[in-house]
Protein backbone atom coordinates (compact mmCIF):
# COMPACT_ATOMS: atom_id res chain seq x y z
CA UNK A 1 80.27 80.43 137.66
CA UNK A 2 79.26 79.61 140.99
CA UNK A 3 78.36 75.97 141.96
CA UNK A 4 75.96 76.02 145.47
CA UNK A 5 75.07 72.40 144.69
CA UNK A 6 78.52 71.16 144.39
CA UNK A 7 80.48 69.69 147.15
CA UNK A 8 83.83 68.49 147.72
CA UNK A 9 84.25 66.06 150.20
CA UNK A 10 88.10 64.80 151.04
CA UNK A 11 89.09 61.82 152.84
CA UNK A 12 92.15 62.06 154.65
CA UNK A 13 94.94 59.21 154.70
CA UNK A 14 96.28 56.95 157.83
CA UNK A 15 98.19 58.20 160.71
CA UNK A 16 97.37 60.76 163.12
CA UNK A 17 96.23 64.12 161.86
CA UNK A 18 95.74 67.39 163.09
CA UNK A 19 92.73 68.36 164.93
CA UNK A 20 89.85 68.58 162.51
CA UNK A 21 88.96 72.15 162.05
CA UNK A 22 92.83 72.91 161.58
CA UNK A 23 93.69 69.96 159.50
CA UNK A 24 90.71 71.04 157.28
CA UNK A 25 91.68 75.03 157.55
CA UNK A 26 95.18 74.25 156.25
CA UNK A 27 93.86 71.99 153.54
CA UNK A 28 91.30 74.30 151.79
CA UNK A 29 93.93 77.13 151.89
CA UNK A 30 96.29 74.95 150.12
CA UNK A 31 93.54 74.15 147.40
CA UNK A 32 92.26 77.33 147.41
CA UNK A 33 95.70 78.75 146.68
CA UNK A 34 96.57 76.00 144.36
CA UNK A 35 93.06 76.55 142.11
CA UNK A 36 94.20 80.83 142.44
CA UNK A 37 97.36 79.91 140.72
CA UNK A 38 95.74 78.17 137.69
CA UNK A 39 92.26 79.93 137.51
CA UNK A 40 92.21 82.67 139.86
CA UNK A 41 88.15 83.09 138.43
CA UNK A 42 87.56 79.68 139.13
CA UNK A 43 89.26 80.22 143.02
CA UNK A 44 86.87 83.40 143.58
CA UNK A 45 84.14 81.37 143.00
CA UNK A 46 85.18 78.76 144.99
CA UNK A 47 86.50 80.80 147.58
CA UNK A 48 82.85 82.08 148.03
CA UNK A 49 81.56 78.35 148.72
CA UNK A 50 83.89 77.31 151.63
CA UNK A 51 81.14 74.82 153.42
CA UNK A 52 81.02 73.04 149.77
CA UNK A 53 84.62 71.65 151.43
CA UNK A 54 83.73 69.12 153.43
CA UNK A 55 86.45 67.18 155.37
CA UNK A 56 85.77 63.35 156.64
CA UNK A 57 87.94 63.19 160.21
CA UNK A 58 88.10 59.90 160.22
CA UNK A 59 91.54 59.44 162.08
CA UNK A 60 90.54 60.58 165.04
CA UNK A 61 87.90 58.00 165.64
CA UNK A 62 90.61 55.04 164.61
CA UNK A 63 93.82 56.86 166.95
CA UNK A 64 93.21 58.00 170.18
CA UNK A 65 95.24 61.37 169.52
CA UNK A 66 95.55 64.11 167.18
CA UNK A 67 99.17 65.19 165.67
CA UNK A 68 100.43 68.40 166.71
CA UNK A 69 100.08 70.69 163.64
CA UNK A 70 102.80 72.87 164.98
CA UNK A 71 105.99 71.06 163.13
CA UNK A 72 104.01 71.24 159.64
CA UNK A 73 103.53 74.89 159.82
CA UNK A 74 106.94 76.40 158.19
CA UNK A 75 106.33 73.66 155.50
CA UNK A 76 102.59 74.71 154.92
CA UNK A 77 103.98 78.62 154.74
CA UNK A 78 106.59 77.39 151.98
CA UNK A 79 104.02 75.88 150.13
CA UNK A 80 101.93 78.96 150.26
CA UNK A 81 104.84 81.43 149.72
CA UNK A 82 106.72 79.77 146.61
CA UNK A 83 105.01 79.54 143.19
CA UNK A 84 106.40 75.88 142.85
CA UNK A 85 109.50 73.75 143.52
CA UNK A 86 112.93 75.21 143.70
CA UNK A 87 115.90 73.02 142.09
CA UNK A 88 116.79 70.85 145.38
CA UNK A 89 113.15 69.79 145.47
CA UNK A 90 113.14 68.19 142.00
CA UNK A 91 116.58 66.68 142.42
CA UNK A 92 115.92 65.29 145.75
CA UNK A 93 112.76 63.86 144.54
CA UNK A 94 114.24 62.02 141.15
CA UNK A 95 117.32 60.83 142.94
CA UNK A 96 118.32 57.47 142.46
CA UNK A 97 118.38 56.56 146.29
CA UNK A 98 114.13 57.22 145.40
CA UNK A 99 114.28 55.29 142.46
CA UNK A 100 115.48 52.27 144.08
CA UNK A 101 113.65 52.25 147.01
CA UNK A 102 110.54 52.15 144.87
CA UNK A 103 112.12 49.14 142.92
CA UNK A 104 112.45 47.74 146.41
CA UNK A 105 109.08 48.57 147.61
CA UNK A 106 107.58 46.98 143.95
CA UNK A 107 109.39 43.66 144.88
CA UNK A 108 108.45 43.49 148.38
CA UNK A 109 104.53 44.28 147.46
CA UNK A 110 105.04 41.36 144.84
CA UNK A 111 106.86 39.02 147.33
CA UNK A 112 105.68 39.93 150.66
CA UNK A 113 108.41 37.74 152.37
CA UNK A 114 110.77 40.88 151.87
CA UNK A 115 108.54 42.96 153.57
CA UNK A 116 110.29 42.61 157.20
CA UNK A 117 113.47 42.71 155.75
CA UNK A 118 113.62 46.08 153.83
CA UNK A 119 110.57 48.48 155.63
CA UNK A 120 111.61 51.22 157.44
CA UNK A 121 110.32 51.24 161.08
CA UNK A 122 107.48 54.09 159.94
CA UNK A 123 106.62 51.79 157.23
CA UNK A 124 105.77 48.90 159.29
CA UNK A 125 104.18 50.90 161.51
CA UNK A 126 101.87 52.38 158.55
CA UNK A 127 101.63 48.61 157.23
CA UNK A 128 100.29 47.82 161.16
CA UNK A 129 97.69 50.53 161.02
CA UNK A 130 96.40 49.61 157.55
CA UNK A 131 96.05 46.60 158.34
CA UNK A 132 93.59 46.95 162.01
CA UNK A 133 91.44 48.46 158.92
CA UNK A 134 91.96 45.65 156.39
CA UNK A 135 91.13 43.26 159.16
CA UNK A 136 87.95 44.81 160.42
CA UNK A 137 89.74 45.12 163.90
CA UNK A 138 86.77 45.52 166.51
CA UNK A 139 85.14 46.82 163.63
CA UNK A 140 86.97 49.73 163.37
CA UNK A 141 86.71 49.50 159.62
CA UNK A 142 83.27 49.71 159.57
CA UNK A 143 83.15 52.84 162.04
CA UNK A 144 85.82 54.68 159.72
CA UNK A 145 83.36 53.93 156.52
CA UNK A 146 80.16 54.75 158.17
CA UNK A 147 82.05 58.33 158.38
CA UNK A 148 82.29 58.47 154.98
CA UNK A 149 79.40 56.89 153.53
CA UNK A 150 77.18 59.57 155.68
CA UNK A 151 79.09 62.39 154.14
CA UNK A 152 78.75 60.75 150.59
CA UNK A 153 74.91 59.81 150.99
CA UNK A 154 74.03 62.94 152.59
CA UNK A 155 75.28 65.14 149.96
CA UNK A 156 73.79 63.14 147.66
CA UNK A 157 70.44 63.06 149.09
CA UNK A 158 70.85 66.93 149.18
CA UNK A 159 71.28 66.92 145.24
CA UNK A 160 74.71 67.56 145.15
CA UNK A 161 77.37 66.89 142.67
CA UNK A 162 80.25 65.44 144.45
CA UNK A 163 84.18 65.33 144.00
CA UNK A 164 85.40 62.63 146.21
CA UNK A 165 89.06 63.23 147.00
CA UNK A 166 91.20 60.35 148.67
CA UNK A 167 94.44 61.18 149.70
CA UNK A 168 96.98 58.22 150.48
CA UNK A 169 94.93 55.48 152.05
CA UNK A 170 91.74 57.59 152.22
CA UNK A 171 91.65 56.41 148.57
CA UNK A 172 91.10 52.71 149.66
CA UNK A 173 88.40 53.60 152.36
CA UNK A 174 86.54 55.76 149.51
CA UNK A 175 87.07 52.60 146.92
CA UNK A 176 85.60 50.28 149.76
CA UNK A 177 82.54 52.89 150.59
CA UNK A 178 81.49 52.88 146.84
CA UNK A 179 81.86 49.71 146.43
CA UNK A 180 79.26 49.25 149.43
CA UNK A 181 77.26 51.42 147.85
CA UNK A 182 77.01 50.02 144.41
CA UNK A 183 77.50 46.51 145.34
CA UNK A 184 75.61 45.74 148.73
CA UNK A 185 73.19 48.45 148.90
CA UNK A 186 72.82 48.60 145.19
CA UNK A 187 71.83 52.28 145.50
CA UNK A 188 71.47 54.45 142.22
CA UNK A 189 74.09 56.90 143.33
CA UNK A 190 76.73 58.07 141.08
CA UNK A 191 79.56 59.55 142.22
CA UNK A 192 80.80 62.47 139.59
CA UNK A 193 84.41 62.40 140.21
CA UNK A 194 86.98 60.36 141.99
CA UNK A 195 90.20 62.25 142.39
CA UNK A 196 93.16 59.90 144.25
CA UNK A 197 96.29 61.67 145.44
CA UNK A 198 99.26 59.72 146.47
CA UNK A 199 96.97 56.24 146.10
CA UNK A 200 98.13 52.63 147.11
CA UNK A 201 95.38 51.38 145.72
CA UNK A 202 97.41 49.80 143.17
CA UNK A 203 99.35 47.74 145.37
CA UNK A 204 98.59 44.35 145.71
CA UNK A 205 98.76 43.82 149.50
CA UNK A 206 96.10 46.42 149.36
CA UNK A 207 94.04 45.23 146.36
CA UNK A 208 93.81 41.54 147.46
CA UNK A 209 92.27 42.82 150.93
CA UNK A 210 89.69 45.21 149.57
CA UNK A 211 85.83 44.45 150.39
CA UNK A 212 85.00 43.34 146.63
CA UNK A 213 88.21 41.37 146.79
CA UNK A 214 86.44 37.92 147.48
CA UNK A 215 83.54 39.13 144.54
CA UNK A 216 83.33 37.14 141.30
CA UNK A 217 83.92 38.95 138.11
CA UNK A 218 82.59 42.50 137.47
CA UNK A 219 81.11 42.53 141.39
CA UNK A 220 84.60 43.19 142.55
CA UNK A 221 84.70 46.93 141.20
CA UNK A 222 82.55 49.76 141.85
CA UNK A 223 79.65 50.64 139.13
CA UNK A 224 79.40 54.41 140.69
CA UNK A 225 82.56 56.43 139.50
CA UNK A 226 81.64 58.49 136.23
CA UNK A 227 85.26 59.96 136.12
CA UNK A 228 88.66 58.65 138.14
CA UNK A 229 91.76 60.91 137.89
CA UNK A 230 94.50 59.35 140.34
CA UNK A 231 98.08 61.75 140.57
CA UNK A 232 100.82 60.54 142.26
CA UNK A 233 104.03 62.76 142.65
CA UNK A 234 107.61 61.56 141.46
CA UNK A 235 109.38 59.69 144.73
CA UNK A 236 106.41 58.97 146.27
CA UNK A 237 106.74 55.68 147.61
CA UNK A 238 103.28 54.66 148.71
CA UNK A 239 101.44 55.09 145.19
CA UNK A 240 104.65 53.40 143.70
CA UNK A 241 103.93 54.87 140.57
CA UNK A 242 100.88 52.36 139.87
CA UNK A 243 98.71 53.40 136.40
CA UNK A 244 95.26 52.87 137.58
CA UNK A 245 93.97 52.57 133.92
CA UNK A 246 95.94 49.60 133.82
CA UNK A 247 95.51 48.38 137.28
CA UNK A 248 91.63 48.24 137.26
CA UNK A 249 91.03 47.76 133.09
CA UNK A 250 88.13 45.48 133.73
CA UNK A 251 86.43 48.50 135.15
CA UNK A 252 87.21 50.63 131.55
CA UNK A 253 86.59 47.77 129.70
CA UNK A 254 83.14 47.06 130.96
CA UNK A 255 81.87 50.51 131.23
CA UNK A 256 81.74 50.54 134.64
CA UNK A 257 83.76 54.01 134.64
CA UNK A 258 83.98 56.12 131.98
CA UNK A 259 86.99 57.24 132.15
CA UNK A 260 90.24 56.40 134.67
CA UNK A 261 93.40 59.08 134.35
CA UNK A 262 96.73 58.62 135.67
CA UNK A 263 99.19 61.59 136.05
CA UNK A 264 102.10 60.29 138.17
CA UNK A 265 104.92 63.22 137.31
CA UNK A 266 103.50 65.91 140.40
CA UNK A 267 106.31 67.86 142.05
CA UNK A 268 105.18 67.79 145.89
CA UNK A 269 107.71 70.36 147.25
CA UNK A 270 106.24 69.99 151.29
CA UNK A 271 109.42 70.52 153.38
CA UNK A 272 108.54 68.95 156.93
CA UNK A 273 110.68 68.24 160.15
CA UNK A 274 112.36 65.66 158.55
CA UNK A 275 112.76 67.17 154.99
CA UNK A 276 111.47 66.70 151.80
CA UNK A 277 108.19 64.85 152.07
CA UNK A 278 106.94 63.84 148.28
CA UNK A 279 103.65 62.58 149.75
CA UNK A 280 102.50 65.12 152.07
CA UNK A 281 98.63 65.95 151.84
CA UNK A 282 99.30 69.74 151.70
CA UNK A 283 101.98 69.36 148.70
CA UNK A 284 99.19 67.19 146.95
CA UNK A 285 96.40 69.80 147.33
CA UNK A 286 98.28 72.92 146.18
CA UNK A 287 99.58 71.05 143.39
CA UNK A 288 98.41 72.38 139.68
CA UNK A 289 97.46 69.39 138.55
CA UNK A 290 95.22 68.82 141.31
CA UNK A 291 94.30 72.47 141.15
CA UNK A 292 93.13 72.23 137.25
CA UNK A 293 90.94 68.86 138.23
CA UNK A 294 88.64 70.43 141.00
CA UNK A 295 88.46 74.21 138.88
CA UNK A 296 87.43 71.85 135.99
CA UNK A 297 85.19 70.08 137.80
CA UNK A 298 84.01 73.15 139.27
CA UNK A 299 83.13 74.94 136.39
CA UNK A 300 81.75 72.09 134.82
């Protein structure tokens, strides 16, 4: 049952986070919990390789200060507490008001004109951030992917198996790191399995800006990824409930992945300071579905 040459190696999303050794402690207690609830074997195991977690802190190299982890804390205890969302979660999540502001959010991604016209002020600022890392700003980019190709290569190297999780836009940086890899370094690493939570990669302000972008053909997709689940939860507005199977079909098609899975009916129940918070990292990790992806991949 146990896995010592296994590692997991999660890429955070955009926006401050906490500082790295909580952000990472509150993370792998919400997995660890979430994995208990579905294979409480499978957790033991797990529980008993805690460096296999490895945690890329990219956003503090990109902001220039960490988020207080002190107004996430009753939210994180909720999490841990309740078995899974009480009634006020799921209707909140599924209301209408949700529904069309993703309808909105699909027409502005398809007509960017709209953009300035219907994003809420944390939107834009998001929109800002991503895009000093689409640009390359000072090279920022390249410092935030050097931090996670050293992770990926050096487990590698070391003869691990590796789950690469991306949550929100950690998903694009992964994309754009194995895409370096299997396109400009052409190295014969294989990455076992991608798991996006919460991913915009399906957007196309994000997918006409990724490094393969500009690439002709089949040398604008990865050739690593054996297997790519991407969940999303219902409501959450920066996945936009994009099917990745659909989305990147050339890659299926072509055998450059075996296999891409879409799941996009989670339940994130994280409560924050501001309520109900459908794409918070902590909601995504304790989830069951994501939960039954790693303890399959674990025992695997």
């Amino acid at each position: 049952m146990d896995k010592p040459a296994s590692t997991i190696i999660y890429v955070p999303g955009i926006r401050p986070k906490p500082p790295a050794d909580i952000h990472r402690a509150n993370l792998w207690r919400c997995l660890l919990e979430g994995v208990r609830r579905v294979d409480d074997t499978t957790a033991g195991s797990l529980a008993r390789h805690e460096d296999r977690f490895r945690l890329v802190p990219w956003p503090h190299v990109f902001y220039s200060h960490a988020r207080d982890p002190a107004p996430d804390e009753p939210g994180l205890e909720r999490l841990l507490a309740l078995p899974g969302p009480e009634p006020e979660d799921i209707s909140e999540a599924e209301h209408w008001h949700k529904r069309f502001a993703q309808l909105v959010y699909l027409l502005a991604d398809r007509f960017p004109f709209l953009i300035d016209h219907v994003a809420t002020p944390d939107l834009k600022e998001t929109l800002q951030d991503s895009l000093r890392y689409l640009r390359n700003e000072q090279r920022i980019a390249d410092r935030v992917r050097d931090m996670v190709r050293d992770a990926v290569t050096k487990a590698w190297e070391d003869g691990q198996r590796i789950l690469l999780i991306g949550h929100s836009f950690g998903s694009v940086i992964a994309f754009d790191v194995l895409w370096q890899l299997s396109r400009e370094q052409r190295a014969t690493f294989r990455l076992d399995t991608f798991l996006t939570l919460g991913s915009p990669l399906g957007m196309k302000f994000v997918r006409h800006r990724l490094l393969g972008a500009r690439a002709h053909g089949l040398e604008r997709y990865p050739d690593n990824i054996r297997r790519w689940v991407n969940l999303a939860a219902i409501g959450d507005l920066t996945a936009l409930e994009r099917r990745f199977a659909r989305d990147y079909r050339p890659m299926l098609r072509h055998g450059l992945v075996e296999c891409i899975t879409d799941n996009l009916q989670l339940k994130n129940y994280f409560r924050g300071p501001n309520g109900l918070n459908v794409h918070k990292c902590y909601g995504y990790m304790i989830n069951p579905e994501t939960a039954s992806v790693v303890a399959r991949w674990w025992r695997s």
